[in-house]
N, C-alpha and C. Protein backbone atom coordinates (compact mmCIF):
# COMPACT_ATOMS: atom_id res chain seq x y z
N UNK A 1 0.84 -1.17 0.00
CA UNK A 1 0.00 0.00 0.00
C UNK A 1 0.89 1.24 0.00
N UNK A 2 0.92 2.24 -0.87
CA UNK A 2 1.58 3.24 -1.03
C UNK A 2 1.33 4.38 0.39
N UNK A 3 2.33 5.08 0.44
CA UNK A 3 2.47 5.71 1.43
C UNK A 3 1.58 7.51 0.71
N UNK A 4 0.56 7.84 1.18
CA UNK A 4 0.23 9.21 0.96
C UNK A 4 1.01 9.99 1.33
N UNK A 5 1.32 10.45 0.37
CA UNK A 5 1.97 12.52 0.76
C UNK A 5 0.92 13.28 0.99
N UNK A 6 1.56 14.55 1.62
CA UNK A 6 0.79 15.69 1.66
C UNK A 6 0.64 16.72 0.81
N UNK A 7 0.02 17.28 0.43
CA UNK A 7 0.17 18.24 -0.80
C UNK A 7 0.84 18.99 -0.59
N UNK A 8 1.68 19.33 -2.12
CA UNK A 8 2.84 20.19 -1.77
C UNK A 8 2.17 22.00 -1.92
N UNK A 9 2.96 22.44 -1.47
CA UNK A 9 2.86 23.93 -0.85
C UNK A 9 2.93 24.87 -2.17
N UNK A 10 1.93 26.40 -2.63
CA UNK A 10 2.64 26.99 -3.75
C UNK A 10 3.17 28.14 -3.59
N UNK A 11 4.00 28.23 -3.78
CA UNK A 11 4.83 29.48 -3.25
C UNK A 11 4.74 30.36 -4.57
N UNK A 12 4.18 31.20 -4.49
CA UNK A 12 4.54 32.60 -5.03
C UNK A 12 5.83 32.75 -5.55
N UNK A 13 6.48 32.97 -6.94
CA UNK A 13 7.70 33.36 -6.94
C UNK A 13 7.59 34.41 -7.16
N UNK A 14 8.99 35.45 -6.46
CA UNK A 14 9.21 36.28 -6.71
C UNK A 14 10.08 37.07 -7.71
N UNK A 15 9.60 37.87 -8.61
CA UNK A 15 10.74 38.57 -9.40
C UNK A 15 11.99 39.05 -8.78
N UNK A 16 13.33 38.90 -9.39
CA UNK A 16 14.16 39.54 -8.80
C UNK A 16 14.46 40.58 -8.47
N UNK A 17 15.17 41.45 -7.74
CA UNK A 17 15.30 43.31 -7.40
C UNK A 17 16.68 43.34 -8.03
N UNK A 18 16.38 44.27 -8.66
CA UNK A 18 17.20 45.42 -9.76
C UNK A 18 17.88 46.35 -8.94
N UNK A 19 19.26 46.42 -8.84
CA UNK A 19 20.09 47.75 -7.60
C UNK A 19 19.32 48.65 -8.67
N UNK A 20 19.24 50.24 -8.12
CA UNK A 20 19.11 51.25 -9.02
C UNK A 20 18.77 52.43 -8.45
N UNK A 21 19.25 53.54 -8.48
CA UNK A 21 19.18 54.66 -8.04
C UNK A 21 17.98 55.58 -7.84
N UNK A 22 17.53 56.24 -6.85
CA UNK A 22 16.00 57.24 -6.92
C UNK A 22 16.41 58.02 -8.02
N UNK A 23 17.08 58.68 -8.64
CA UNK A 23 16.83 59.11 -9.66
C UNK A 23 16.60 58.58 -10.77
N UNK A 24 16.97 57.21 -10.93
CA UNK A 24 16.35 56.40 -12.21
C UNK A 24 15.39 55.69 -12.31
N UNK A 25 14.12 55.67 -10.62
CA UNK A 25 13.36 55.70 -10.80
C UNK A 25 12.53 55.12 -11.87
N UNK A 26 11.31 54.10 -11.65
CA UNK A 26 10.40 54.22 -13.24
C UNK A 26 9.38 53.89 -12.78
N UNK A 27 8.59 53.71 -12.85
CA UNK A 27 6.73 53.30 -12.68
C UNK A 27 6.78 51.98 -13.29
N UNK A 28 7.36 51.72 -14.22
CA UNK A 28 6.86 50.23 -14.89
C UNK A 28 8.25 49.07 -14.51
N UNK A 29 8.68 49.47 -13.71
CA UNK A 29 10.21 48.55 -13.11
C UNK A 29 9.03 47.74 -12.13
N UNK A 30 9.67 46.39 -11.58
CA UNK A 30 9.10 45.76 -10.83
C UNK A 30 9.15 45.56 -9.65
N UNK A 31 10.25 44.47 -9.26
CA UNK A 31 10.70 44.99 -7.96
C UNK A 31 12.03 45.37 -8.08
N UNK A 32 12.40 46.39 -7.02
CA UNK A 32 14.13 47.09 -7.46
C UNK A 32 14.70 46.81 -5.60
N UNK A 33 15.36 47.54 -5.70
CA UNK A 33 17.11 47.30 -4.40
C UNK A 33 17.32 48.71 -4.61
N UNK A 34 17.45 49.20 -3.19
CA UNK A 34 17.52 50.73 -3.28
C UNK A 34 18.80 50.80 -2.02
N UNK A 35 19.67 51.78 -1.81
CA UNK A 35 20.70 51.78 -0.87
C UNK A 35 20.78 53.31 -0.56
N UNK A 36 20.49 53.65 0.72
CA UNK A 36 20.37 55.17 1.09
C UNK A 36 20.16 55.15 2.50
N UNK A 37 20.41 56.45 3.35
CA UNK A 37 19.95 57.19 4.28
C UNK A 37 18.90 57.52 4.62
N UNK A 38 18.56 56.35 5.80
CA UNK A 38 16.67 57.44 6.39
C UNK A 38 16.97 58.68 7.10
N UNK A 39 16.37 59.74 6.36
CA UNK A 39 16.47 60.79 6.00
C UNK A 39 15.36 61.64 7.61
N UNK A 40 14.27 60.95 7.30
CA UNK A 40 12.99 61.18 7.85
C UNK A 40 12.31 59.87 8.62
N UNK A 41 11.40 59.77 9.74
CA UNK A 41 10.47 59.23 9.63
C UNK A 41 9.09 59.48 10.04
N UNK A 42 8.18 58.83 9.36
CA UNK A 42 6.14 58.67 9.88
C UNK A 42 5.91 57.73 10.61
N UNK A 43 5.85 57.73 12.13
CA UNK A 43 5.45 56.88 12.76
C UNK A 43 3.37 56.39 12.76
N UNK A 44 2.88 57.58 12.40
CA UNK A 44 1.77 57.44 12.17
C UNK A 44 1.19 56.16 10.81
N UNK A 45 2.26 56.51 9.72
CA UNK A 45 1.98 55.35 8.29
C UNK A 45 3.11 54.35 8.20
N UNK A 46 4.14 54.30 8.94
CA UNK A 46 5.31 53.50 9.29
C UNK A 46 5.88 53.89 7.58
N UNK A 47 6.56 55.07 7.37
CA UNK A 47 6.92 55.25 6.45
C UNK A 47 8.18 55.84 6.53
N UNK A 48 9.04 56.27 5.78
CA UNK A 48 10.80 56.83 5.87
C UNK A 48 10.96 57.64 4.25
N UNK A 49 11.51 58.59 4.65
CA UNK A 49 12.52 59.16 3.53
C UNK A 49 13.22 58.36 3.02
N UNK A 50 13.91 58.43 2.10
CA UNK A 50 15.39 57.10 1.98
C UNK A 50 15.86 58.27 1.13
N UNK A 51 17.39 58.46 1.32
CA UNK A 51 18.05 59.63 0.66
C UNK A 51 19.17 59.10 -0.26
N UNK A 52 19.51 58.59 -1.36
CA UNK A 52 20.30 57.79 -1.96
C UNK A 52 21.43 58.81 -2.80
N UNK A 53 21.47 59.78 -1.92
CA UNK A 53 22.53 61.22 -2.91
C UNK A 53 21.83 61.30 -4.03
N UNK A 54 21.32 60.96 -5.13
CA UNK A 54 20.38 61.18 -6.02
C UNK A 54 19.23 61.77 -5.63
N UNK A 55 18.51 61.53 -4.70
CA UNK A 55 17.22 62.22 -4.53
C UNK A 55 17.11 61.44 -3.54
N UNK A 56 15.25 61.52 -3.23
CA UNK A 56 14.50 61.31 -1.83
C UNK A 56 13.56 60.53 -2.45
N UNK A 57 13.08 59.20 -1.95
CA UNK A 57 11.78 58.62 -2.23
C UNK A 57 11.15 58.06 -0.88
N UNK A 58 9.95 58.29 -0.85
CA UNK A 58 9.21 57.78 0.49
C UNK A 58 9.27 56.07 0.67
N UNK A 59 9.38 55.78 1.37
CA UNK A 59 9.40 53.98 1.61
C UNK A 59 8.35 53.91 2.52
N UNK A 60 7.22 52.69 2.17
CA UNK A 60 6.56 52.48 3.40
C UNK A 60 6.20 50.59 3.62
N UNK A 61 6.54 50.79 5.00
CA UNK A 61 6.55 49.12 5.54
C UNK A 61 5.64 48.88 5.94
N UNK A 62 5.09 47.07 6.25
CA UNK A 62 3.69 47.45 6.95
C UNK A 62 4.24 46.23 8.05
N UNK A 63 5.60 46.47 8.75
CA UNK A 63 6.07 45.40 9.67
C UNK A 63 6.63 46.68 10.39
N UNK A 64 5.89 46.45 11.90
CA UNK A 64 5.72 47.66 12.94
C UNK A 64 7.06 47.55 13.51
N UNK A 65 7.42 45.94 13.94
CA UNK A 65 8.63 45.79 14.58
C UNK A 65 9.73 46.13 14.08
N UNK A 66 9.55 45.96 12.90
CA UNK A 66 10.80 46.43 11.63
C UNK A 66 11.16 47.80 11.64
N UNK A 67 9.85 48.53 12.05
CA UNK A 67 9.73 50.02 11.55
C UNK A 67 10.41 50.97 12.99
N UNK A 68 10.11 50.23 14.03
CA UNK A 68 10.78 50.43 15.26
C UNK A 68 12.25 50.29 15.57
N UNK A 69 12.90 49.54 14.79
CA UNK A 69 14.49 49.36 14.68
C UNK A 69 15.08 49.98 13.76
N UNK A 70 14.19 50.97 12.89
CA UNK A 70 15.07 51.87 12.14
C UNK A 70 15.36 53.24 12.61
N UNK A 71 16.21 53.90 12.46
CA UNK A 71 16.25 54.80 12.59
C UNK A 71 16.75 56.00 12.00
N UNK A 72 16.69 57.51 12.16
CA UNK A 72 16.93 58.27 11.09
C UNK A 72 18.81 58.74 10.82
N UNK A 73 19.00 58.43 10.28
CA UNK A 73 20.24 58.70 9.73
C UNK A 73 20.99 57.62 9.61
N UNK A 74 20.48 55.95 9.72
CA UNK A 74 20.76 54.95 9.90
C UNK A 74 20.89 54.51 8.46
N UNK A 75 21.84 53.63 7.36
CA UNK A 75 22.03 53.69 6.15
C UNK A 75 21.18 51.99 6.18
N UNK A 76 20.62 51.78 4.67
CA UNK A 76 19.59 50.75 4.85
C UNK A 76 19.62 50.59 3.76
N UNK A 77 19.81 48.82 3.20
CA UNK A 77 19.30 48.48 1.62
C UNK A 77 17.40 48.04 1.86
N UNK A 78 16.50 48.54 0.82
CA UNK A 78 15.28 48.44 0.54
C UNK A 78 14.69 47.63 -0.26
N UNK A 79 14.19 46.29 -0.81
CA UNK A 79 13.57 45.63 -1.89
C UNK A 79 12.32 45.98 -1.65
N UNK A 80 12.07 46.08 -2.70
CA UNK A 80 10.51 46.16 -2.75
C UNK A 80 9.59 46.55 -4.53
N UNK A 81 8.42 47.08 -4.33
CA UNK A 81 8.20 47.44 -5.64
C UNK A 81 7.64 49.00 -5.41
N UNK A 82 7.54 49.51 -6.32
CA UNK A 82 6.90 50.50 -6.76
C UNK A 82 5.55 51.46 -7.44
N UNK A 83 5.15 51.90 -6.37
CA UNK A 83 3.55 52.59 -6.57
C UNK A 83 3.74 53.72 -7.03
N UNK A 84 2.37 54.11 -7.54
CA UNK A 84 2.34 55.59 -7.72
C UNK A 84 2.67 55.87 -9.54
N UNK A 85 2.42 57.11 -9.70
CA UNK A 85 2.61 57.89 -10.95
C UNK A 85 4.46 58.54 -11.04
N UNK A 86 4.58 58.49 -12.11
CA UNK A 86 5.89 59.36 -12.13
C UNK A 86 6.40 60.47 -10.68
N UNK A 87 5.48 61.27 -11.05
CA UNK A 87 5.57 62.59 -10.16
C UNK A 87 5.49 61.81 -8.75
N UNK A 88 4.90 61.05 -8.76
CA UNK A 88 4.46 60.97 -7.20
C UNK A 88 4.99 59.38 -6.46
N UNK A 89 6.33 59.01 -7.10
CA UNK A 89 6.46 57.46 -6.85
C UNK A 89 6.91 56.87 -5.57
N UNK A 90 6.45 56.06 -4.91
CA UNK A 90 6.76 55.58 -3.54
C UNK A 90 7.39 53.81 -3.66
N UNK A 91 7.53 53.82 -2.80
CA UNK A 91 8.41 52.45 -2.39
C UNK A 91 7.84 51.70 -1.61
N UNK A 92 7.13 50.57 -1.95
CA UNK A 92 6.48 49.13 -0.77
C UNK A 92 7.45 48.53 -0.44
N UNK A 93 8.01 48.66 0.61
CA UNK A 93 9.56 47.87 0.82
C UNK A 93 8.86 46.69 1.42
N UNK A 94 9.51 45.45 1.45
CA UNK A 94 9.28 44.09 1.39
C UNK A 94 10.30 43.89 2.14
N UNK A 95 11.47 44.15 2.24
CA UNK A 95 12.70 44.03 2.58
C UNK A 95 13.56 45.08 3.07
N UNK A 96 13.81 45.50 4.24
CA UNK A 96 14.71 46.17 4.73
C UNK A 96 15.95 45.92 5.86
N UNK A 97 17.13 46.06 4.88
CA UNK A 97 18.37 45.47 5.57
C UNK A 97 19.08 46.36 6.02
N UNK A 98 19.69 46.20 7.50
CA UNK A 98 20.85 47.38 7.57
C UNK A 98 22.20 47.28 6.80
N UNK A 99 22.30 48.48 6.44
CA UNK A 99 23.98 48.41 5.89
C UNK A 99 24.64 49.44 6.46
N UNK A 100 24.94 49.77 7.97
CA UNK A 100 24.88 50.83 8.71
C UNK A 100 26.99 50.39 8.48
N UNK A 101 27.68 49.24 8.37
CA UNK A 101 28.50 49.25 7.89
C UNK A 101 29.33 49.12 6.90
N UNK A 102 28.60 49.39 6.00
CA UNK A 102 28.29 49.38 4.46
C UNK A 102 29.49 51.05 4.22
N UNK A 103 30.69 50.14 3.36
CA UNK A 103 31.64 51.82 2.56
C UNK A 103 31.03 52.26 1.43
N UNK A 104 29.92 53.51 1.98
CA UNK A 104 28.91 54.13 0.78
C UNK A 104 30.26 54.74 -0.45
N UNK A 105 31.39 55.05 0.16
CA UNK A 105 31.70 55.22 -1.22
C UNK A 105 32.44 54.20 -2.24
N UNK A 106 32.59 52.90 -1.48
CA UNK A 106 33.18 51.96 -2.57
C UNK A 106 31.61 51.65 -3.13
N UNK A 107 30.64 51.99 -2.29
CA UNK A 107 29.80 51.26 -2.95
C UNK A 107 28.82 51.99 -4.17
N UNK A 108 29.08 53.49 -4.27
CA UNK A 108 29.18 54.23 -5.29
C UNK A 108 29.68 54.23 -6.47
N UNK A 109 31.06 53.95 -5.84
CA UNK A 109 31.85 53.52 -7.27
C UNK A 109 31.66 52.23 -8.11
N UNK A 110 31.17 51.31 -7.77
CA UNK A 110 30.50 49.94 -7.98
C UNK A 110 29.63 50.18 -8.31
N UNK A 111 28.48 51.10 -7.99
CA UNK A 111 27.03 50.92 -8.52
C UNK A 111 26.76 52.67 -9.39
N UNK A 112 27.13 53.75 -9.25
CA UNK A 112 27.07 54.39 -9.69
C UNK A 112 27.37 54.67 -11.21
C-alpha cells in the first residue's frame, strides 16, 4: 500500500530586485534594491525618507517591529516594488536590511 503525501505547498515566486538609483526611478520597473539614508520618519503610516545622494523617495513598511528598529540617519538596503505615478512614486519595501557598515563610497563607485 503506497504511502500518501501531503500536498505540496505553492509558493509565489518572486521577481528579482534590480540595484538602481532614486533618480532612475520608473513606474513600470518591478521589484528594485535601493541603498540610502533614512532621511525622515512617519510613525503614524510606518513610512521613511530614503536619501540615496540622487534624490529622496518615500518607503513604506507594513512590519511595525521592523519600523521600530530603524532609525533616522541609519544607512539601509530596501527591496521592494513600486507605486504611484511618475511625479508621485513611492516604495512598498518588502525588505529592509541594515547596511549601517556598508563603505557608501566603494559602494558608489560599484554601482554608480
Amino acid at each position: 500500500m503506497p504511502i500518501e503525501q501531503p500536498p505540496k505547498q505553492q509558493f509565489k515566486k518572486r521577481d528579482p530586485s534590480k540595484q538602481v538609483l532614486v533618480k532612475n526611478l520608473d513606474k513600470d520597473m518591478k521589484r528594485i534594491s535601493l541603498v540610502g539614508t533614512i532621511v525622515t520618519k512617519n510613525d503614524s503610516i510606518l513610512s521613511f525618507l530614503l536619501d540615496d545622494g540622487t534624490g529622496t523617495v518615500n518607503v513604506i513598511i507594513n512590519d511595525a517591529d521592523l519600523f521600530g528598529q530603524l532609525t533616522e540617519g541609519q544607512i539601509v538596503r530596501v527591496m521592494g516594488r513600486i507605486w504611484g505615478e511618475e511625479a508621485d512614486i513611492e516604495i512598498q519595501g518588502d525588505i529592509v536590511q541594515d547596511f549601517s557598515k556598508l563603505d557608501m563610497t566603494l559602494f558608489k563607485q560599484v554601482f554608480s
